[in-house]
Protein backbone atom coordinates (compact mmCIF):
# COMPACT_ATOMS: atom_id res chain seq x y z
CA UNK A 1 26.41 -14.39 15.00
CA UNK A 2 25.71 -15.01 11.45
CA UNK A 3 22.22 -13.67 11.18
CA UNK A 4 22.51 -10.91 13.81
CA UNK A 5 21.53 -8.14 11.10
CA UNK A 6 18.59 -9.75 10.60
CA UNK A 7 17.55 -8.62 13.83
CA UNK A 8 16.41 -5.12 12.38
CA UNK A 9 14.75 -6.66 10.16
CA UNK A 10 12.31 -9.18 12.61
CA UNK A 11 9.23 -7.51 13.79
CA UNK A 12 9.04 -6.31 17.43
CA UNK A 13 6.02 -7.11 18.69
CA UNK A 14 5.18 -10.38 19.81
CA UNK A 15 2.32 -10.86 17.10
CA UNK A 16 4.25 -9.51 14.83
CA UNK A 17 6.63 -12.58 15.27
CA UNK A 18 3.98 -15.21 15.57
CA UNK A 19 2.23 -14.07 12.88
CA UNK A 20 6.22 -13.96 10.82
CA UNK A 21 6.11 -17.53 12.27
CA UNK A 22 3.30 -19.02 10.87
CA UNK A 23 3.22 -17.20 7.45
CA UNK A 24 6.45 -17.83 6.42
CA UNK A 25 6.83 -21.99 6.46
CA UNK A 26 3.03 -21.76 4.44
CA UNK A 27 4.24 -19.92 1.90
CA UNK A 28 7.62 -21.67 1.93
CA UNK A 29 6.05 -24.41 1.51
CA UNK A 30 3.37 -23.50 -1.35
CA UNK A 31 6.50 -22.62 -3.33
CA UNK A 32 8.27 -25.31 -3.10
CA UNK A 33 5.24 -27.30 -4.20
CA UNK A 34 5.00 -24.75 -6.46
CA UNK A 35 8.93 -25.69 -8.18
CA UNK A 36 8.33 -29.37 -7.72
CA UNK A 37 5.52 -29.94 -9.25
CA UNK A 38 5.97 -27.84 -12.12
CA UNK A 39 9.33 -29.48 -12.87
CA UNK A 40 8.14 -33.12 -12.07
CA UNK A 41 4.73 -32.92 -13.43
CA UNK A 42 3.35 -30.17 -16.02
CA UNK A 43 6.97 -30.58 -17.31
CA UNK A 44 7.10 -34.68 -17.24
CA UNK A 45 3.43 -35.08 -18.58
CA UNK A 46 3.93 -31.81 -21.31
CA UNK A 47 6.89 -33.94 -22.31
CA UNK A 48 4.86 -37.24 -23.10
CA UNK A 49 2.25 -35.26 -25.01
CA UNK A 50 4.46 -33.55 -26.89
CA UNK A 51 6.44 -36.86 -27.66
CA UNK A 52 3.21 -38.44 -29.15
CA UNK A 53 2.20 -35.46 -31.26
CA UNK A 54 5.72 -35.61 -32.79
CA UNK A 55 4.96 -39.00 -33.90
CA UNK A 56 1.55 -38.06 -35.32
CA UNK A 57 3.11 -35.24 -37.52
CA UNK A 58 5.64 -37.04 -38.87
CA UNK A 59 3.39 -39.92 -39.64
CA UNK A 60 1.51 -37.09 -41.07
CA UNK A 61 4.69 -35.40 -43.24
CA UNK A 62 5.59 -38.70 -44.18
CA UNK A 63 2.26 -39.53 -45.55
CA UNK A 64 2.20 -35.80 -48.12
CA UNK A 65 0.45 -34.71 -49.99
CA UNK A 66 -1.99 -37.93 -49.05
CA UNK A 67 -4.02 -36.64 -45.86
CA UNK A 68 -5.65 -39.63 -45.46
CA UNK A 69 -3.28 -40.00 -42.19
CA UNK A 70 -4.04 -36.65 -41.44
CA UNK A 71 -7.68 -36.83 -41.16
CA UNK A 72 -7.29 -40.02 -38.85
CA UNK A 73 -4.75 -38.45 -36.52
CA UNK A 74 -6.56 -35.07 -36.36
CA UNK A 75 -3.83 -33.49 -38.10
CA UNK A 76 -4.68 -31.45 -41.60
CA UNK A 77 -1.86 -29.49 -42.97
CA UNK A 78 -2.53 -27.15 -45.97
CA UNK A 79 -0.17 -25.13 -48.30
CA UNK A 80 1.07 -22.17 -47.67
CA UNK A 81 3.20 -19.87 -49.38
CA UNK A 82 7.05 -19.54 -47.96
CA UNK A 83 6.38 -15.43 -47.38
CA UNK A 84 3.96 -17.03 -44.62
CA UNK A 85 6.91 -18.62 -42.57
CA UNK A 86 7.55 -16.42 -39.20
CA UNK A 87 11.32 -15.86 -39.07
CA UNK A 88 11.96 -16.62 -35.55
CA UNK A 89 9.03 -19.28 -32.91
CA UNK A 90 6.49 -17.48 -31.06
CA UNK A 91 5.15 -18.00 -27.14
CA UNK A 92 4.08 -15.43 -24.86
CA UNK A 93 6.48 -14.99 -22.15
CA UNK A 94 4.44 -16.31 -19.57
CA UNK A 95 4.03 -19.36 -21.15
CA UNK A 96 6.52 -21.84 -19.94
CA UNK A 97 5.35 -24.93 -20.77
CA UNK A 98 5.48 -23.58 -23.80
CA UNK A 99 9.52 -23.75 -24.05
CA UNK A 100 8.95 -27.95 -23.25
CA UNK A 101 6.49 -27.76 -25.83
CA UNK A 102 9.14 -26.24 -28.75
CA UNK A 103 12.13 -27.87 -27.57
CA UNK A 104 11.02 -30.75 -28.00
CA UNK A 105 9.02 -30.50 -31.06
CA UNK A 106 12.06 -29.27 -32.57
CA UNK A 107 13.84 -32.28 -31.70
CA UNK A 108 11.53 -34.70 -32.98
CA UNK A 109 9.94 -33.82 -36.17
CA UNK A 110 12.81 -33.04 -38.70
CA UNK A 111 10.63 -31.42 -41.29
CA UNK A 112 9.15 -28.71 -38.38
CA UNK A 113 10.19 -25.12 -39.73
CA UNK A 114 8.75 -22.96 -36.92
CA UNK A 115 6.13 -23.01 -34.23
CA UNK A 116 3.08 -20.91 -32.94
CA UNK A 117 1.92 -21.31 -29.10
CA UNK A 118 -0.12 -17.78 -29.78
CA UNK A 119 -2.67 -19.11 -27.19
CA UNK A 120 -3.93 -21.76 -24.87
CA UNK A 121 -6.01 -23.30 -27.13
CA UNK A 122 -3.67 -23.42 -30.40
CA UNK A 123 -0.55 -24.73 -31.66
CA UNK A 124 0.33 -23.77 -35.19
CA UNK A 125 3.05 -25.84 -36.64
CA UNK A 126 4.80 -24.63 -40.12
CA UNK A 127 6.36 -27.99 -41.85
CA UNK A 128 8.23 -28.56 -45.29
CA UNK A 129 8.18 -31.34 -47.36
CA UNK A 130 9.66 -31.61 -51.04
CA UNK A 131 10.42 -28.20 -50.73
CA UNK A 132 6.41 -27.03 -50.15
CA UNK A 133 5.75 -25.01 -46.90
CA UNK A 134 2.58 -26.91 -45.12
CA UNK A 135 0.55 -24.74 -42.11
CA UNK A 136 -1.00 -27.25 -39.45
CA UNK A 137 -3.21 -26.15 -36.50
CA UNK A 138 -3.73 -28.46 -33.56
CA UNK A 139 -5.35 -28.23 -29.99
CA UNK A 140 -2.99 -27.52 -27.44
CA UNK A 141 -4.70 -29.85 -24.95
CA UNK A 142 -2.74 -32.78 -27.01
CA UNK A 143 0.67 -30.99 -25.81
CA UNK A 144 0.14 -29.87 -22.45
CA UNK A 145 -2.17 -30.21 -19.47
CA UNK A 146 -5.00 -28.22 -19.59
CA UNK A 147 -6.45 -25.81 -16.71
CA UNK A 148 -2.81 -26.39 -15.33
CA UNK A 149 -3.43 -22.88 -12.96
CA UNK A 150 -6.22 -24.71 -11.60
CA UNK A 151 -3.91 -26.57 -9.26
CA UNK A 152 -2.27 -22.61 -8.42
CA UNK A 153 -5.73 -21.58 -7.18
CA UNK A 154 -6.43 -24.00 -4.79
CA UNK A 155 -3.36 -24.25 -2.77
CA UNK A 156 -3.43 -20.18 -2.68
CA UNK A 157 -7.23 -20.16 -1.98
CA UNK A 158 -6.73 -22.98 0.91
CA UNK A 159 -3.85 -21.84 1.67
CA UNK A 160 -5.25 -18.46 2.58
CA UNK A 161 -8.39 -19.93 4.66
CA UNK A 162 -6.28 -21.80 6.52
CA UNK A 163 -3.79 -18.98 7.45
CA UNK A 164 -6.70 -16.38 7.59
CA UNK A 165 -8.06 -19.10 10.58
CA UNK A 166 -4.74 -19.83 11.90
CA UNK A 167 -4.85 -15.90 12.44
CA UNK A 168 -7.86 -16.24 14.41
CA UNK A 169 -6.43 -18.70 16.51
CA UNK A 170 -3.05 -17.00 16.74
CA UNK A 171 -4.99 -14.09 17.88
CA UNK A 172 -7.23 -15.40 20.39
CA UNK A 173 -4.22 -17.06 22.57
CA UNK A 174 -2.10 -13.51 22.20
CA UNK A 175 -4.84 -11.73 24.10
CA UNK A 176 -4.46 -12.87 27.48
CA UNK A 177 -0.76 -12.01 27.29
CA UNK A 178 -1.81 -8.90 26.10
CA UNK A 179 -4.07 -8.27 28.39
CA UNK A 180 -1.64 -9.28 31.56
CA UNK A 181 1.06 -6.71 30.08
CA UNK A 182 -1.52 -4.24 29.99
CA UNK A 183 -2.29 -4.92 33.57
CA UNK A 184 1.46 -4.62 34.47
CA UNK A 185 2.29 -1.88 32.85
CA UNK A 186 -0.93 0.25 34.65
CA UNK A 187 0.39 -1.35 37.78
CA UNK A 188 3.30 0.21 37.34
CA UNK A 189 2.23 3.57 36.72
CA UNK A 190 -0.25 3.40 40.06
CA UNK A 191 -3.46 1.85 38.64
CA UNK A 192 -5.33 -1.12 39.19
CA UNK A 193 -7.06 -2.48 36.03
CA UNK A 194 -9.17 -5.80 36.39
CA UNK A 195 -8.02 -8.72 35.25
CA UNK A 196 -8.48 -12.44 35.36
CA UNK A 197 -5.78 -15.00 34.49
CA UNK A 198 -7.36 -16.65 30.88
CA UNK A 199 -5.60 -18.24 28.44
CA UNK A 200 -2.82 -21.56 27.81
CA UNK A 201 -1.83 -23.09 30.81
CA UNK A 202 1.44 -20.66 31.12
CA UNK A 203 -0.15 -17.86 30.72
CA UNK A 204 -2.68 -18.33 33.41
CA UNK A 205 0.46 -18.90 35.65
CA UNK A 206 1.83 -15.96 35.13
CA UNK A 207 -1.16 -13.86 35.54
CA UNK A 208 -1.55 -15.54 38.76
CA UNK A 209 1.68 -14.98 39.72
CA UNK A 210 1.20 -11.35 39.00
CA UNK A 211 -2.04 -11.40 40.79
CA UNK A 212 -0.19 -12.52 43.93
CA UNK A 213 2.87 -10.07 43.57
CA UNK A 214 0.25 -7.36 43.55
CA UNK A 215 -1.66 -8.17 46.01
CA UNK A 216 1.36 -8.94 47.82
CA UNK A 217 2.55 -5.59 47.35
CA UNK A 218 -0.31 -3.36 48.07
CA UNK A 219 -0.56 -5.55 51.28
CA UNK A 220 2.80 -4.21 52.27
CA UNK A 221 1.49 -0.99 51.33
CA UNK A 222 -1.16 -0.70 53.85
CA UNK A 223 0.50 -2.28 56.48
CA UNK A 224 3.63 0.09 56.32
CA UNK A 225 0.89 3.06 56.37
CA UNK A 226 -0.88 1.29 59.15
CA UNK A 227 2.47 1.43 61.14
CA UNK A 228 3.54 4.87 60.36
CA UNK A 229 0.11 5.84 61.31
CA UNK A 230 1.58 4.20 64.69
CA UNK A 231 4.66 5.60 64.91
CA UNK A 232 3.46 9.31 63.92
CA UNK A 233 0.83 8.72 67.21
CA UNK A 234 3.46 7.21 69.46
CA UNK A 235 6.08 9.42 68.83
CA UNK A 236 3.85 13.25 68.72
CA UNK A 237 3.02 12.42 72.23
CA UNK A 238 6.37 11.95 74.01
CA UNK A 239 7.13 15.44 72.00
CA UNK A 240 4.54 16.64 73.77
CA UNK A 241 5.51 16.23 77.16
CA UNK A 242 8.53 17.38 75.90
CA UNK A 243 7.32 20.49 75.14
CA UNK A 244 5.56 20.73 78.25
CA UNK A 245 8.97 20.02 80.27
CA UNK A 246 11.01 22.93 78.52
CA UNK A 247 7.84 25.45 79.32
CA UNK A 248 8.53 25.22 83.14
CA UNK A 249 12.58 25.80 82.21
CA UNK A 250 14.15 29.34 82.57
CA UNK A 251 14.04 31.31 79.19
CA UNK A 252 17.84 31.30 78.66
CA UNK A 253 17.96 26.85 79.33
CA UNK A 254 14.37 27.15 77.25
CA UNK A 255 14.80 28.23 73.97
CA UNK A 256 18.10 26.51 72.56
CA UNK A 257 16.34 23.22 73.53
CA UNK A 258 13.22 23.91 72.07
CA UNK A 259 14.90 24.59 68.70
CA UNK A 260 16.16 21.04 69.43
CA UNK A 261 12.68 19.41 69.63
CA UNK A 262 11.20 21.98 67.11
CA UNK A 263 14.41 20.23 64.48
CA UNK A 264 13.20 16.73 65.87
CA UNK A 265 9.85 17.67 65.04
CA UNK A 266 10.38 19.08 61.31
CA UNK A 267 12.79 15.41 60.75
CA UNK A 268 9.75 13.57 61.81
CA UNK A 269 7.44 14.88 59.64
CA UNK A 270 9.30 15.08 56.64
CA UNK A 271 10.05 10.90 57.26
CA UNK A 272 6.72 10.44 57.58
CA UNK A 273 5.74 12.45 55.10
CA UNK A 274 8.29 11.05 52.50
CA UNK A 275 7.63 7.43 54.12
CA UNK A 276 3.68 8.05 53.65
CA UNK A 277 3.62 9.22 49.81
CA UNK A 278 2.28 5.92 48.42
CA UNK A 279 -0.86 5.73 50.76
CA UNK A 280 -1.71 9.30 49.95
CA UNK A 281 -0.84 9.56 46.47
CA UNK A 282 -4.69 8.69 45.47
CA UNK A 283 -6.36 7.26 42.27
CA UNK A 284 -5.52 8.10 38.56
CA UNK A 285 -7.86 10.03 36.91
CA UNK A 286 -8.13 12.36 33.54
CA UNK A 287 -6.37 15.37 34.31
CA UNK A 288 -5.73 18.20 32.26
CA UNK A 289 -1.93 19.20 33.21
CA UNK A 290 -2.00 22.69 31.98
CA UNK A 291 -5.06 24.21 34.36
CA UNK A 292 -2.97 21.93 37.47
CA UNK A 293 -0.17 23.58 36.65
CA UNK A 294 -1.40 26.85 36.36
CA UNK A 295 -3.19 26.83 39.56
CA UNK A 296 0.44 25.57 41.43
CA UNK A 297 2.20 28.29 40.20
CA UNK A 298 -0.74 31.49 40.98
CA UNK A 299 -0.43 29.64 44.76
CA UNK A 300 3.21 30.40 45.06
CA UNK A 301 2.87 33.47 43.72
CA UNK A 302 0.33 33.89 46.47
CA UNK A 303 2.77 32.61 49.13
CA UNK A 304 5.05 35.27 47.83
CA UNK A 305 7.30 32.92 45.37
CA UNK A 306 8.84 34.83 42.43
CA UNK A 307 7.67 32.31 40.04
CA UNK A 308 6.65 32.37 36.35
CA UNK A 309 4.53 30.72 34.30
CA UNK A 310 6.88 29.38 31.21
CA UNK A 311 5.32 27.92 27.76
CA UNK A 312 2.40 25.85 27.59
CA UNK A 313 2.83 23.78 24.94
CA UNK A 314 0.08 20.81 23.15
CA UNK A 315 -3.22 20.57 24.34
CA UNK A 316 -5.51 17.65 26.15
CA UNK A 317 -5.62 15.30 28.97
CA UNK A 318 -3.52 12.67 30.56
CA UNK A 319 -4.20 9.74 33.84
CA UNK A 320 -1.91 11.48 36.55
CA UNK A 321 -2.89 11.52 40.21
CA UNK A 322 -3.56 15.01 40.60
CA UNK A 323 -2.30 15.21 44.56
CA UNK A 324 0.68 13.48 44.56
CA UNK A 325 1.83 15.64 41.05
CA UNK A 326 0.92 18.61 43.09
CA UNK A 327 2.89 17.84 45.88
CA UNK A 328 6.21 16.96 43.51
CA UNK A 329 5.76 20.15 41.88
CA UNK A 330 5.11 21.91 45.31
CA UNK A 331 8.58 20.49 46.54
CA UNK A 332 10.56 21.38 43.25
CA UNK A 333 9.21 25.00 43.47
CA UNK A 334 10.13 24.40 47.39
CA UNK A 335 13.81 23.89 46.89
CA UNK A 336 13.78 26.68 43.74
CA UNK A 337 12.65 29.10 46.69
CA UNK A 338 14.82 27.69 49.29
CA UNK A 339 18.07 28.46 47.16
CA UNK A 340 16.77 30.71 44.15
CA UNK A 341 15.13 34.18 43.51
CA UNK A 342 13.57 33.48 40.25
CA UNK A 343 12.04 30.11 39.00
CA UNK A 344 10.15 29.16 35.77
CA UNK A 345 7.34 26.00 35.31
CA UNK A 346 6.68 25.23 31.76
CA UNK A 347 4.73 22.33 30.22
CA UNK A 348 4.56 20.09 27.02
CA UNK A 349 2.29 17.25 26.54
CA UNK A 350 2.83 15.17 23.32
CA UNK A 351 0.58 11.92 22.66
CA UNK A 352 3.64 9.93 24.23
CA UNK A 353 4.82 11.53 27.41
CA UNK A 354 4.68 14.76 29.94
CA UNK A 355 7.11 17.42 31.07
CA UNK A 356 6.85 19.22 33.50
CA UNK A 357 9.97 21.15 33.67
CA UNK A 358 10.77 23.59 36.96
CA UNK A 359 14.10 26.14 36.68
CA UNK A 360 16.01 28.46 38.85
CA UNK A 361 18.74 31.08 38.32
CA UNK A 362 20.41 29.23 41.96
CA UNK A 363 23.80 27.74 42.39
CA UNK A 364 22.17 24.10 40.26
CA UNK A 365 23.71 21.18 41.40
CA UNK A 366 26.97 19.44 39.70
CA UNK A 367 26.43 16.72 36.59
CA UNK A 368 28.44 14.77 39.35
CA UNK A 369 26.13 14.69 42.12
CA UNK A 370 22.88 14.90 40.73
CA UNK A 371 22.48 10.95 40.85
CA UNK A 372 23.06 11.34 44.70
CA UNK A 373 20.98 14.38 45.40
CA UNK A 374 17.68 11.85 44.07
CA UNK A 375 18.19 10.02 47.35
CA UNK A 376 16.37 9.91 50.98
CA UNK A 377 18.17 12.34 53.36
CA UNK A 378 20.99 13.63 50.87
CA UNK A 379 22.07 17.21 51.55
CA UNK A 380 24.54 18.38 49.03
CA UNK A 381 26.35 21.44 51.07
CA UNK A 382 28.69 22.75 48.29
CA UNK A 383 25.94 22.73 46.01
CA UNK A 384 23.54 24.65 48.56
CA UNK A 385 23.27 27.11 50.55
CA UNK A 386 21.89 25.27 53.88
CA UNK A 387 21.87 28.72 55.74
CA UNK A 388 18.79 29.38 53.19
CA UNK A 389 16.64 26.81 54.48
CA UNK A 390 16.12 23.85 56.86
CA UNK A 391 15.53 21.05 54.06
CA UNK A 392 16.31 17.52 55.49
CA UNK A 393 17.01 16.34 52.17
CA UNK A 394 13.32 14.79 51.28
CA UNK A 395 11.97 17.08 48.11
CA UNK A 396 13.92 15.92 45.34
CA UNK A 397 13.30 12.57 46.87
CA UNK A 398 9.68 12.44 47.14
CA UNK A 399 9.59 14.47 43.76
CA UNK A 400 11.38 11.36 42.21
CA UNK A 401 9.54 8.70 44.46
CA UNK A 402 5.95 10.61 42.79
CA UNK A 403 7.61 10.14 39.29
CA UNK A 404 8.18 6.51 39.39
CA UNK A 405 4.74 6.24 40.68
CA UNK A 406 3.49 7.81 37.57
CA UNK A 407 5.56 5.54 35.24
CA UNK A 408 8.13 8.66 34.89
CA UNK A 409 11.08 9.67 35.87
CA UNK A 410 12.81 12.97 37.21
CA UNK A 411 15.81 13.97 35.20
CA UNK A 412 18.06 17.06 36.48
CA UNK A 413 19.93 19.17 34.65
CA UNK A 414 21.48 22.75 34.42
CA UNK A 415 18.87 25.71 32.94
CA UNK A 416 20.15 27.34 29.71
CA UNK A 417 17.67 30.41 30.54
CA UNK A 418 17.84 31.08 33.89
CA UNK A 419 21.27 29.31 34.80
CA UNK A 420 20.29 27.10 37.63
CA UNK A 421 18.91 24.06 38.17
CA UNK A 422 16.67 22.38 35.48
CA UNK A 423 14.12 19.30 37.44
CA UNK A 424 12.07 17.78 34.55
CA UNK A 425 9.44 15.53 35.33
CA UNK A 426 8.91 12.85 32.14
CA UNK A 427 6.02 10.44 32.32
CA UNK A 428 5.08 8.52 29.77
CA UNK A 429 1.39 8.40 28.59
């Protein structure tokens, strides 16, 4: 509960996470080094130099104007006039060793008047003795560590390598799970892509499993259009001999049972026909939407369909199944004509999705039932006009069934232009 909001924060991907993973405890870690040994070792061994150095210079001060100490320790102070004194000690900022260095300098030599750290190589010291201002230069290697940053390099240098490889690795066992969503997700949207379970141990389990659920599926596939290849056989012939039967019959017993079997007839088809849509839906391929389109609508208006072409709007290619989107479209522009005058097909392809968007200036159908009129065999009577048409309930249906298929979904709605109905057809690219 506590760290919820840093949920916005986190990356979304999965590499994004490993990679957030493996990054963070390194460089955790390189600055805590970082902290500790600063604090317990340039500061503890800067301390000790500094300590003896104090003791050297006040040997030294005690020893003025005589510099025979001096010369022994290393240490040669020389006059200086007071006007020379800084007023306040100098360091660059960066320079923290530098504040051990001063603090305790000032501690221990009593006659120190100011100090100098103006580089890495120099430590000017101002001292007074019997009222006489003395300037004394000394290496800075005899108060702190020298090359100190080479320590800095090498963890960030190794430290890099080993995260730069750790990468590799990271990257190399993200693949296969890549790879299988890839795989999924193209199943999903009706295409097969090859792939081979690689990988850990876990991941090769679950490509397998999703090996075997496909398999398993398209499997089911054929033998369901295997069957209804069956049933569409067995059951045209006893309509048939049906047919045959109600010829011999007087013409006023005739024709209300033949519009019986001629009704039987039209609910057959349209089950097998809705039942039948995956085997016939056919492979993906590049398709531009906007020439499909076009030639749908010039075919109603062919048939005699007051239809329009709407706006057109991006430009390229997308991986549709050309058939099956023709026969969704086909059964949108079906219903529009079935309880319509006037109906509209526009397009808009973005890099992320498809519309195809059919409207009508009919009754529409209420936000209510909407959701229901998406399902098998669903005839929505106050919503249309069934003495328009002999619809069993299968084009919205097999519209939406063609959708999924794609990846998509079909979303109604009510036209702002026209005033009807509104079917959009959204897949995602």
């Amino acid at each position: 509960m506590f760290f919820r909001w840093l949920k916005r924060y986190m990356p979304r991907s999965l590499y994004g996470r490993a990679a957030l993973i493996l990054v963070l405890p390194v460089v955790t870690l390189q600055l805590v080094v970082s902290v500790v040994f600063i604090q317990r070792h340039f500061e503890g061994v800067t301390v000790q130099m500094t300590r003896e150095l104090a003791r050297a210079v006040n040997l030294v001060v005690a020893d003025l104007p005589d510099r025979s100490n001096g010369l022994r320790l290393g240490i040669r102070p020389r006059e200086v006039a007071d006007d020379a004194l800084p007023e306040v000690n100098q360091r660059r900022w960066y320079d923290f060793t530098g504040l051990v260095v001063i603090r305790e300098l000032d501690t221990r030599i009593s006659a120190l008047e100011r100090i100098l750290l103006p580089s890495d190589r120099e430590v000017v010291l101002f001292l007074r003795r019997d009222d006489q201002l003395y300037r004394a230069s000394v290496d800075r290697s005899r108060v702190s560590a020298s090359n100190p940053h080479q320590l800095f390099v090498n963890m960030v240098f190794f430290g890099a390598l080993m995260t730069l490889i750790a990468f590799l690795y990271m990257r190399n066992q993200l693949r296969p799970i890549t790879r299988l969503a890839a795989a999924a997700e193209a199943f999903g949207k009706g295409r097969n892509l090859r792939y081979s379970p690689s990988g850990a141990t876990e991941v090769r389990a679950a490509g397998h499993a999703f090996l075997e659920m496909r398999n398993r599926i398209e499997r089911h596939i054929e033998q369901r259009t295997m069957m209804l290849s069956g049933v569409s056989h067995d059951l045209r012939t006893p309509m048939t001999r049906l047919r045959l039967g109600l010829s011999l019959l007087d013409d006023e017993d005739r024709e209300p049972l033949e519009r019986d079997v001629e009704e039987m007839q039209q609910l057959i088809d349209a089950f097998l026909d809705f039942a039948r849509g995956d085997a016939e839906t056919g492979a993906s391929e590049r398709v531009d939407p906007f020439a499909l389109i076009q030639r749908i609508v010039e075919d109603a208006q062919r048939g005699g369909q007051r239809v329009e072409l709407g706006e057109m709007r991006g430009e390229g290619t997308a991986m549709l199944r050309p058939r099956a989107l023709r026969r969704a479209v086909e059964n949108l522009l079906a219903n529009a004509r079935r309880y319509a005058s006037d109906s509209r097909v526009s397009v808009q392809l973005t890099d992320g999705s498809l519309r195809i968007r059919v409207e009508d200036d009919g009754p529409g159908i209420p936000a209510d039932q909407r959701e229901d009129a998406l399902r098998p065999f669903v005839r929505l009577d106050p919503a249309r006009n069934q003495d328009r048409g002999s619809g069993v309930g299968l084009g919205l249906a097999i519209a939406a069934d063609i959708a999924r298929a794609h990846g998509g979904v079909l979303r109604l709605g009510e036209s702002e232009s026209l005033g009807g109905l509104r079917a959009d057809i959204v897949i995602a690219l």
